[in-house]
N, C-alpha and C. Protein backbone atom coordinates (compact mmCIF):
# COMPACT_ATOMS: atom_id res chain seq x y z
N UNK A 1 -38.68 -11.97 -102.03
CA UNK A 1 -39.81 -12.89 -102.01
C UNK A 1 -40.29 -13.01 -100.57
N UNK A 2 -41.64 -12.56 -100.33
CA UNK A 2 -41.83 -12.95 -98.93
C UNK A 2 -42.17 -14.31 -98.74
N UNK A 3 -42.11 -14.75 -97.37
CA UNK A 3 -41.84 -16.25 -96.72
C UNK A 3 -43.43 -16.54 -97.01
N UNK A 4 -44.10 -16.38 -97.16
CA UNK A 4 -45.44 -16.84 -97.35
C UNK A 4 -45.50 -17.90 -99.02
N UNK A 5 -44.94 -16.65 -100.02
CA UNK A 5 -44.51 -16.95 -101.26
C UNK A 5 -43.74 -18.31 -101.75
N UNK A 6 -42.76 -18.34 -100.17
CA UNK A 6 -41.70 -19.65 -100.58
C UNK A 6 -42.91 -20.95 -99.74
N UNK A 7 -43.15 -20.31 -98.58
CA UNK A 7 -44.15 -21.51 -98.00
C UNK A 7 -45.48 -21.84 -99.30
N UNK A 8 -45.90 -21.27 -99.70
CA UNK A 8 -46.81 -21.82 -101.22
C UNK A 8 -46.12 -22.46 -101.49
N UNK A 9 -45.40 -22.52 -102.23
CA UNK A 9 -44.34 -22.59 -103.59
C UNK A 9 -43.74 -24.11 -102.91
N UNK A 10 -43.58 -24.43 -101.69
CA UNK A 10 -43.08 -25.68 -101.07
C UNK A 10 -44.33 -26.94 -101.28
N UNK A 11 -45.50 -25.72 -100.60
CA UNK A 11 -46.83 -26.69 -100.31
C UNK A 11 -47.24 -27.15 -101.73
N UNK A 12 -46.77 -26.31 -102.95
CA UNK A 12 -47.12 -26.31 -104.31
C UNK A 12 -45.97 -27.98 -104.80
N UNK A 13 -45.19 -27.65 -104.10
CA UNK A 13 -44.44 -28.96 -105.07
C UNK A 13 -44.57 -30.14 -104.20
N UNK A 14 -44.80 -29.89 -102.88
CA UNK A 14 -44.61 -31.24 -102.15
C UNK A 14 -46.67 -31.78 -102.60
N UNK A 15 -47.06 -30.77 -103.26
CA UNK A 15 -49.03 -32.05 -103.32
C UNK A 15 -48.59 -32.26 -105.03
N UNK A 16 -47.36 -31.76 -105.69
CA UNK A 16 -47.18 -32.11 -107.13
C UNK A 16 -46.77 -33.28 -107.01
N UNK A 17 -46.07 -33.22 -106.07
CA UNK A 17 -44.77 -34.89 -106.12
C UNK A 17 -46.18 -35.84 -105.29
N UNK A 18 -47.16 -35.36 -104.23
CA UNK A 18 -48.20 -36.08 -104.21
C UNK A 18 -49.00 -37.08 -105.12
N UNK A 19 -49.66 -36.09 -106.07
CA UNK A 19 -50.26 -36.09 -107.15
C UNK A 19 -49.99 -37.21 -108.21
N UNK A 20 -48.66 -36.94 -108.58
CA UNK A 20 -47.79 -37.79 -109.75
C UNK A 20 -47.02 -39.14 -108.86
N UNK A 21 -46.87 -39.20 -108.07
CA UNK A 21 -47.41 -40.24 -107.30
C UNK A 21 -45.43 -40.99 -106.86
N UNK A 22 -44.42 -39.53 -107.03
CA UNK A 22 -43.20 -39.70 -106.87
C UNK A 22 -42.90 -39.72 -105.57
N UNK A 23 -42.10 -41.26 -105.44
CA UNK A 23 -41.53 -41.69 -104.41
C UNK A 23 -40.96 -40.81 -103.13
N UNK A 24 -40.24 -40.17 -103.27
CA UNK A 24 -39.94 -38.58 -102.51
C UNK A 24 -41.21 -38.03 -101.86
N UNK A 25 -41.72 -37.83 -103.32
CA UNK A 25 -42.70 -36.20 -102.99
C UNK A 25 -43.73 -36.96 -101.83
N UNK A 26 -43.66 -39.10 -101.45
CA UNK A 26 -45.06 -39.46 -101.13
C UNK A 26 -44.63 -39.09 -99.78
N UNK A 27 -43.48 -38.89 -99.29
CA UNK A 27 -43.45 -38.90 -97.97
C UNK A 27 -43.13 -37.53 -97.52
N UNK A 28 -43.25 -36.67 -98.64
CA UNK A 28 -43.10 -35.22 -98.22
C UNK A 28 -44.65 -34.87 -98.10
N UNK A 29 -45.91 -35.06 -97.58
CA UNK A 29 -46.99 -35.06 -97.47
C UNK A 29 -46.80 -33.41 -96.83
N UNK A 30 -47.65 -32.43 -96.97
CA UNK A 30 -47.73 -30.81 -96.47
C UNK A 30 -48.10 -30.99 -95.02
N UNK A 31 -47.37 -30.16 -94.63
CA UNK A 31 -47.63 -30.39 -92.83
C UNK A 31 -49.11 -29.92 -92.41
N UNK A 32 -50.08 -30.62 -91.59
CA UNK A 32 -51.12 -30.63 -91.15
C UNK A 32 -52.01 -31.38 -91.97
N UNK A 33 -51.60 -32.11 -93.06
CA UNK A 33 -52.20 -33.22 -94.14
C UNK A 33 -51.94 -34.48 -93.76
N UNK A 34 -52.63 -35.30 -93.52
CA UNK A 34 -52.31 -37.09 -93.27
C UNK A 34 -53.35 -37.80 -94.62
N UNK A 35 -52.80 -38.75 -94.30
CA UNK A 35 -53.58 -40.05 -95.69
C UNK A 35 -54.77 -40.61 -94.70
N UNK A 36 -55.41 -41.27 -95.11
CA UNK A 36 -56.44 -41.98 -94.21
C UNK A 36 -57.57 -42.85 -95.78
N UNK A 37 -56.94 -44.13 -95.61
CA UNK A 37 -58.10 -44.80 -96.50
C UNK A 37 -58.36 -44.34 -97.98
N UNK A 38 -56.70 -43.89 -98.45
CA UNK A 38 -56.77 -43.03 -99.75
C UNK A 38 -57.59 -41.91 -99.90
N UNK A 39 -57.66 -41.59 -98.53
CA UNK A 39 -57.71 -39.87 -98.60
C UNK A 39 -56.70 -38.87 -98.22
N UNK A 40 -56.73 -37.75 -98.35
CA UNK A 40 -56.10 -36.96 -97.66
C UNK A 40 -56.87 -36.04 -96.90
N UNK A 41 -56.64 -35.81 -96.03
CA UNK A 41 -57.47 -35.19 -94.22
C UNK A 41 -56.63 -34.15 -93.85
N UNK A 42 -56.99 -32.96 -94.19
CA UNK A 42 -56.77 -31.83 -93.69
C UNK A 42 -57.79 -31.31 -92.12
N UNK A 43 -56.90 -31.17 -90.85
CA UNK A 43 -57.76 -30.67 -90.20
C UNK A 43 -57.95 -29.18 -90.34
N UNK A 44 -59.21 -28.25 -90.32
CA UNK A 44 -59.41 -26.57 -90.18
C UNK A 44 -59.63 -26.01 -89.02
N UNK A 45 -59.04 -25.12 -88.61
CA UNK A 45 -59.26 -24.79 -87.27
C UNK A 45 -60.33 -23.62 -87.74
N UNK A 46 -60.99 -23.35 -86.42
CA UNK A 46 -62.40 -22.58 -86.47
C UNK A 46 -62.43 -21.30 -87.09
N UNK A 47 -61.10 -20.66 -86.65
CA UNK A 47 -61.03 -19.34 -87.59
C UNK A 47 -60.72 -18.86 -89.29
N UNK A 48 -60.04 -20.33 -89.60
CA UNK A 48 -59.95 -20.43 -90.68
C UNK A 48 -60.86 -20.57 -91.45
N UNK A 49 -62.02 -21.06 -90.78
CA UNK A 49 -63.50 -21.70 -91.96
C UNK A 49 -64.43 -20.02 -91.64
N UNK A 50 -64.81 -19.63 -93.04
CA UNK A 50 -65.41 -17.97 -93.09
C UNK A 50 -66.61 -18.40 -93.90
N UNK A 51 -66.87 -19.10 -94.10
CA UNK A 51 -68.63 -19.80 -94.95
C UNK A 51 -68.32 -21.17 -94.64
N UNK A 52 -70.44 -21.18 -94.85
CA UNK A 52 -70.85 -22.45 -94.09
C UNK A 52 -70.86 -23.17 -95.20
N UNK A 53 -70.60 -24.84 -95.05
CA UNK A 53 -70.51 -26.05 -95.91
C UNK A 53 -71.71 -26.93 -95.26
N UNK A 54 -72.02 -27.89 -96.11
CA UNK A 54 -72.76 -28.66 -95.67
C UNK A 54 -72.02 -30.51 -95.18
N UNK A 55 -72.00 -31.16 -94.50
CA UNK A 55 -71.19 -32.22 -94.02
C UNK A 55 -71.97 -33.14 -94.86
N UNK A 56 -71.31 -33.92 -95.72
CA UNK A 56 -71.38 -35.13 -96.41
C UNK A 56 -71.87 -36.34 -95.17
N UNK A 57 -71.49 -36.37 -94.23
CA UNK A 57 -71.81 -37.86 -93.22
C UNK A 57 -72.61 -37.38 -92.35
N UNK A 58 -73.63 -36.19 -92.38
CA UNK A 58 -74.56 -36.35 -91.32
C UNK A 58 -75.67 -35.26 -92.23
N UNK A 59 -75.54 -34.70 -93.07
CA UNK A 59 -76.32 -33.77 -93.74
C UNK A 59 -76.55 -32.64 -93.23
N UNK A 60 -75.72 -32.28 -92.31
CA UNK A 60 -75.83 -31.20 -91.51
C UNK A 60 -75.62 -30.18 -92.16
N UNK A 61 -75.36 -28.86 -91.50
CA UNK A 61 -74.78 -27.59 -91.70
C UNK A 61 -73.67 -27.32 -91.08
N UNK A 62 -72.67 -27.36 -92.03
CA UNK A 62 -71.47 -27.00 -90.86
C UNK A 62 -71.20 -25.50 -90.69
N UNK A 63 -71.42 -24.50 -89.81
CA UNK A 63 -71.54 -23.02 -89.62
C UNK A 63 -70.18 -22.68 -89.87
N UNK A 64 -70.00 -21.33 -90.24
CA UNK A 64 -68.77 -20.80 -90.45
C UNK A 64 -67.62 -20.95 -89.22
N UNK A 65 -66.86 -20.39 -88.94
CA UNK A 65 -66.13 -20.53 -87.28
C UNK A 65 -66.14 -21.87 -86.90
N UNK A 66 -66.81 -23.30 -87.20
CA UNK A 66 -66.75 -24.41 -86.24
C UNK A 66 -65.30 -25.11 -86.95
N UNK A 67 -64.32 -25.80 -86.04
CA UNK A 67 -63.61 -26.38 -86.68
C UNK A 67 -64.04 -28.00 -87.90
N UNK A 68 -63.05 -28.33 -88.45
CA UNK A 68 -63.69 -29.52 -88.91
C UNK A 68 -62.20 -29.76 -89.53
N UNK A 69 -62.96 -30.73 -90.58
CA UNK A 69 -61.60 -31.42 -91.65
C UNK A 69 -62.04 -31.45 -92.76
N UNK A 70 -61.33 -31.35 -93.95
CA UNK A 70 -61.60 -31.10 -95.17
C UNK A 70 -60.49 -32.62 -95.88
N UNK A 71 -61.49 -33.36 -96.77
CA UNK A 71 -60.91 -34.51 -97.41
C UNK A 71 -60.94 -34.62 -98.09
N UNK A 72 -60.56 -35.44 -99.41
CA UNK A 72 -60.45 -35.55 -100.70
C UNK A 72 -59.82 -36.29 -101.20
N UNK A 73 -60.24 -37.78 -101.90
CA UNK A 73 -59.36 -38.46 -102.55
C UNK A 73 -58.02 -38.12 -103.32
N UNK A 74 -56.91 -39.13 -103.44
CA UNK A 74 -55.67 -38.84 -103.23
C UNK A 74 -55.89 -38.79 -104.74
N UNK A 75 -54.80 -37.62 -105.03
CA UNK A 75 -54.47 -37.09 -106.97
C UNK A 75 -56.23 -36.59 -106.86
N UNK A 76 -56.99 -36.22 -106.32
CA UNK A 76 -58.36 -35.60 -107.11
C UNK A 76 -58.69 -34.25 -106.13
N UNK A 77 -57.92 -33.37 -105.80
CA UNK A 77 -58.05 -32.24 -105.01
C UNK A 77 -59.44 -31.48 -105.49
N UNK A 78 -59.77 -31.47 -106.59
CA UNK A 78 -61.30 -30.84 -107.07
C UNK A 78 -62.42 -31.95 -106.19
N UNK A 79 -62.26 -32.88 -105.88
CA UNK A 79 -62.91 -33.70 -105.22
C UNK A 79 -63.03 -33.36 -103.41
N UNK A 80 -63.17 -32.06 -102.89
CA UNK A 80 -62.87 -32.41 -101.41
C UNK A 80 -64.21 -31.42 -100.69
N UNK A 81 -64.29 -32.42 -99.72
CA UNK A 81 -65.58 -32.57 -99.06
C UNK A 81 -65.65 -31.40 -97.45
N UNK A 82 -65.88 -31.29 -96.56
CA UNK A 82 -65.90 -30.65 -95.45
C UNK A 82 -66.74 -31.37 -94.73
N UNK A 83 -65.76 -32.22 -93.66
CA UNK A 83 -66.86 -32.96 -93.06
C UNK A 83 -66.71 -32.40 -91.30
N UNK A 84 -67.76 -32.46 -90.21
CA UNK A 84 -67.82 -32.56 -88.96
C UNK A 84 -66.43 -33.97 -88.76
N UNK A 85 -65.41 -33.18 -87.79
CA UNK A 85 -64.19 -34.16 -87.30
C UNK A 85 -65.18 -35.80 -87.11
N UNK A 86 -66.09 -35.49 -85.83
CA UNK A 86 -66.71 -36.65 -85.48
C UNK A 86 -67.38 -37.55 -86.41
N UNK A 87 -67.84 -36.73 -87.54
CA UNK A 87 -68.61 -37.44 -88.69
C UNK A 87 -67.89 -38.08 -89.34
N UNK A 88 -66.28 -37.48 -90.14
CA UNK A 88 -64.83 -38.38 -90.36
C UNK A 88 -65.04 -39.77 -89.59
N UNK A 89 -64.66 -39.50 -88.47
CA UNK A 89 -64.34 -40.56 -87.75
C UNK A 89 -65.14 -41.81 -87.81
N UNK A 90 -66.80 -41.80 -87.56
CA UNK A 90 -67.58 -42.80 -87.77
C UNK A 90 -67.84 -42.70 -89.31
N UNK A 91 -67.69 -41.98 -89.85
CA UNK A 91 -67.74 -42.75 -91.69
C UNK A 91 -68.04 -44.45 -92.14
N UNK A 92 -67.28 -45.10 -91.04
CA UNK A 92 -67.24 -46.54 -91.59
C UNK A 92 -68.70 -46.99 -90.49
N UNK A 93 -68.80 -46.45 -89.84
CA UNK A 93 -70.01 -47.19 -88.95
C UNK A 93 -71.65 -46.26 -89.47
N UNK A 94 -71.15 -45.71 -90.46
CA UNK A 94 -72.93 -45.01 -90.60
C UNK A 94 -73.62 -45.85 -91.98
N UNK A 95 -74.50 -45.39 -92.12
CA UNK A 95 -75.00 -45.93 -92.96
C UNK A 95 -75.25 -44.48 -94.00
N UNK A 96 -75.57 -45.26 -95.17
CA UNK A 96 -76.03 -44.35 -96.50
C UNK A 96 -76.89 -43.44 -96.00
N UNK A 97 -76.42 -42.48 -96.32
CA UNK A 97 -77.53 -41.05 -95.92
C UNK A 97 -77.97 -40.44 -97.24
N UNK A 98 -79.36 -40.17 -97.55
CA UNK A 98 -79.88 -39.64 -98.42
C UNK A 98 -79.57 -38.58 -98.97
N UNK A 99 -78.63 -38.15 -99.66
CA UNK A 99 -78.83 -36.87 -100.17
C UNK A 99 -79.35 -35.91 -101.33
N UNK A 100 -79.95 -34.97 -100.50
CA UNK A 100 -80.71 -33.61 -101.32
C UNK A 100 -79.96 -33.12 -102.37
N UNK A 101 -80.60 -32.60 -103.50
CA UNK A 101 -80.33 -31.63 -104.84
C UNK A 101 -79.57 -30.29 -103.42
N UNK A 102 -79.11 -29.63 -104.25
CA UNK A 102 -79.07 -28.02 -103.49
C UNK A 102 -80.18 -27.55 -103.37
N UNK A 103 -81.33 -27.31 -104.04
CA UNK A 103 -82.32 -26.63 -104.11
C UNK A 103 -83.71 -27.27 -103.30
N UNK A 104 -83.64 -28.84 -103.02
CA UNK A 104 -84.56 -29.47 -102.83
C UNK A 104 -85.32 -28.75 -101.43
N UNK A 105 -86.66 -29.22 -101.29
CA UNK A 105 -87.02 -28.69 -99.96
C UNK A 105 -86.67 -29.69 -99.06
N UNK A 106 -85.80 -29.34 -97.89
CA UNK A 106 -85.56 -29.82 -96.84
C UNK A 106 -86.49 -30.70 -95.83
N UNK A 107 -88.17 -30.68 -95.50
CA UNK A 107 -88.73 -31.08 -95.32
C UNK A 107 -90.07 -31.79 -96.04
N UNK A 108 -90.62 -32.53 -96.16
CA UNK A 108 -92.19 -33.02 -96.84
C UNK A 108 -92.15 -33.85 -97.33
C-alpha cells in the first residue's frame, strides 16, 4: 500500500468521525483543517489551486495559483466555498453582497 493510500484512508476516517459528530473523531480534526464559527477552514497554498473560483465575500475572481481557503459548514462538505484569506477574515464586518446567476452580465 503506498503511504499516500494510508494518508487518504486516515484523512477518510478522521472527517467520518467529523461528520457523525464522534467524540474522538471531534478532536482528530485532518491536519491543516481548523473549525471557525461552525465551519471548517482549509487553508490552499498557491500551487495547489489549478482553476479559477469565484470568492463568495467580495465577488471577485479568484485566479488559479493565488493562495486562499476553502470552507464549508461542519457535516456538509458538498457545501464548500473558496474564499480570498482576507475576505474569510472580514466576513463578519461586510455587508450583503449581491450575487449574480453564473451567466448574468456582469455589468448594466
Amino acid at each position: 500500500m503506498a503511504g499516500g493510500s494510508r494518508r487518504a484512508a486516515r484523512r477518510a476516517q478522521a472527517l467520518a468521525a467529523l461528520r457523525s459528530g464522534d467524540e474522538d473523531g471531534a478532536s482528530r480534526i485532518p491536519a491543516g483543517e481548523r473549525v471557525e464559527d461552525g465551519y471548517v477552514v482549509r487553508s490552499v497554498a498557491g500551487t495547489a489551486s489549478t482553476r479559477p473560483y469565484r470568492c463568495p465575500g467580495c465577488d471577485q475572481e479568484l485566479p488559479a495559483g493565488v493562495p486562499h481557503v476553502v470552507t464549508w459548514p461542519q457535516g456538509r462538505p458538498d457545501e464548500r466555498r473558496h474564499w480570498h484569506a482576507t475576505c474569510w477574515s472580514a466576513r463578519g464586518r461586510r455587508g450583503v453582497k449581491v450575487h449574480r446567476s453564473k451567466n448574468a452580465p456582469r455589468y448594466g
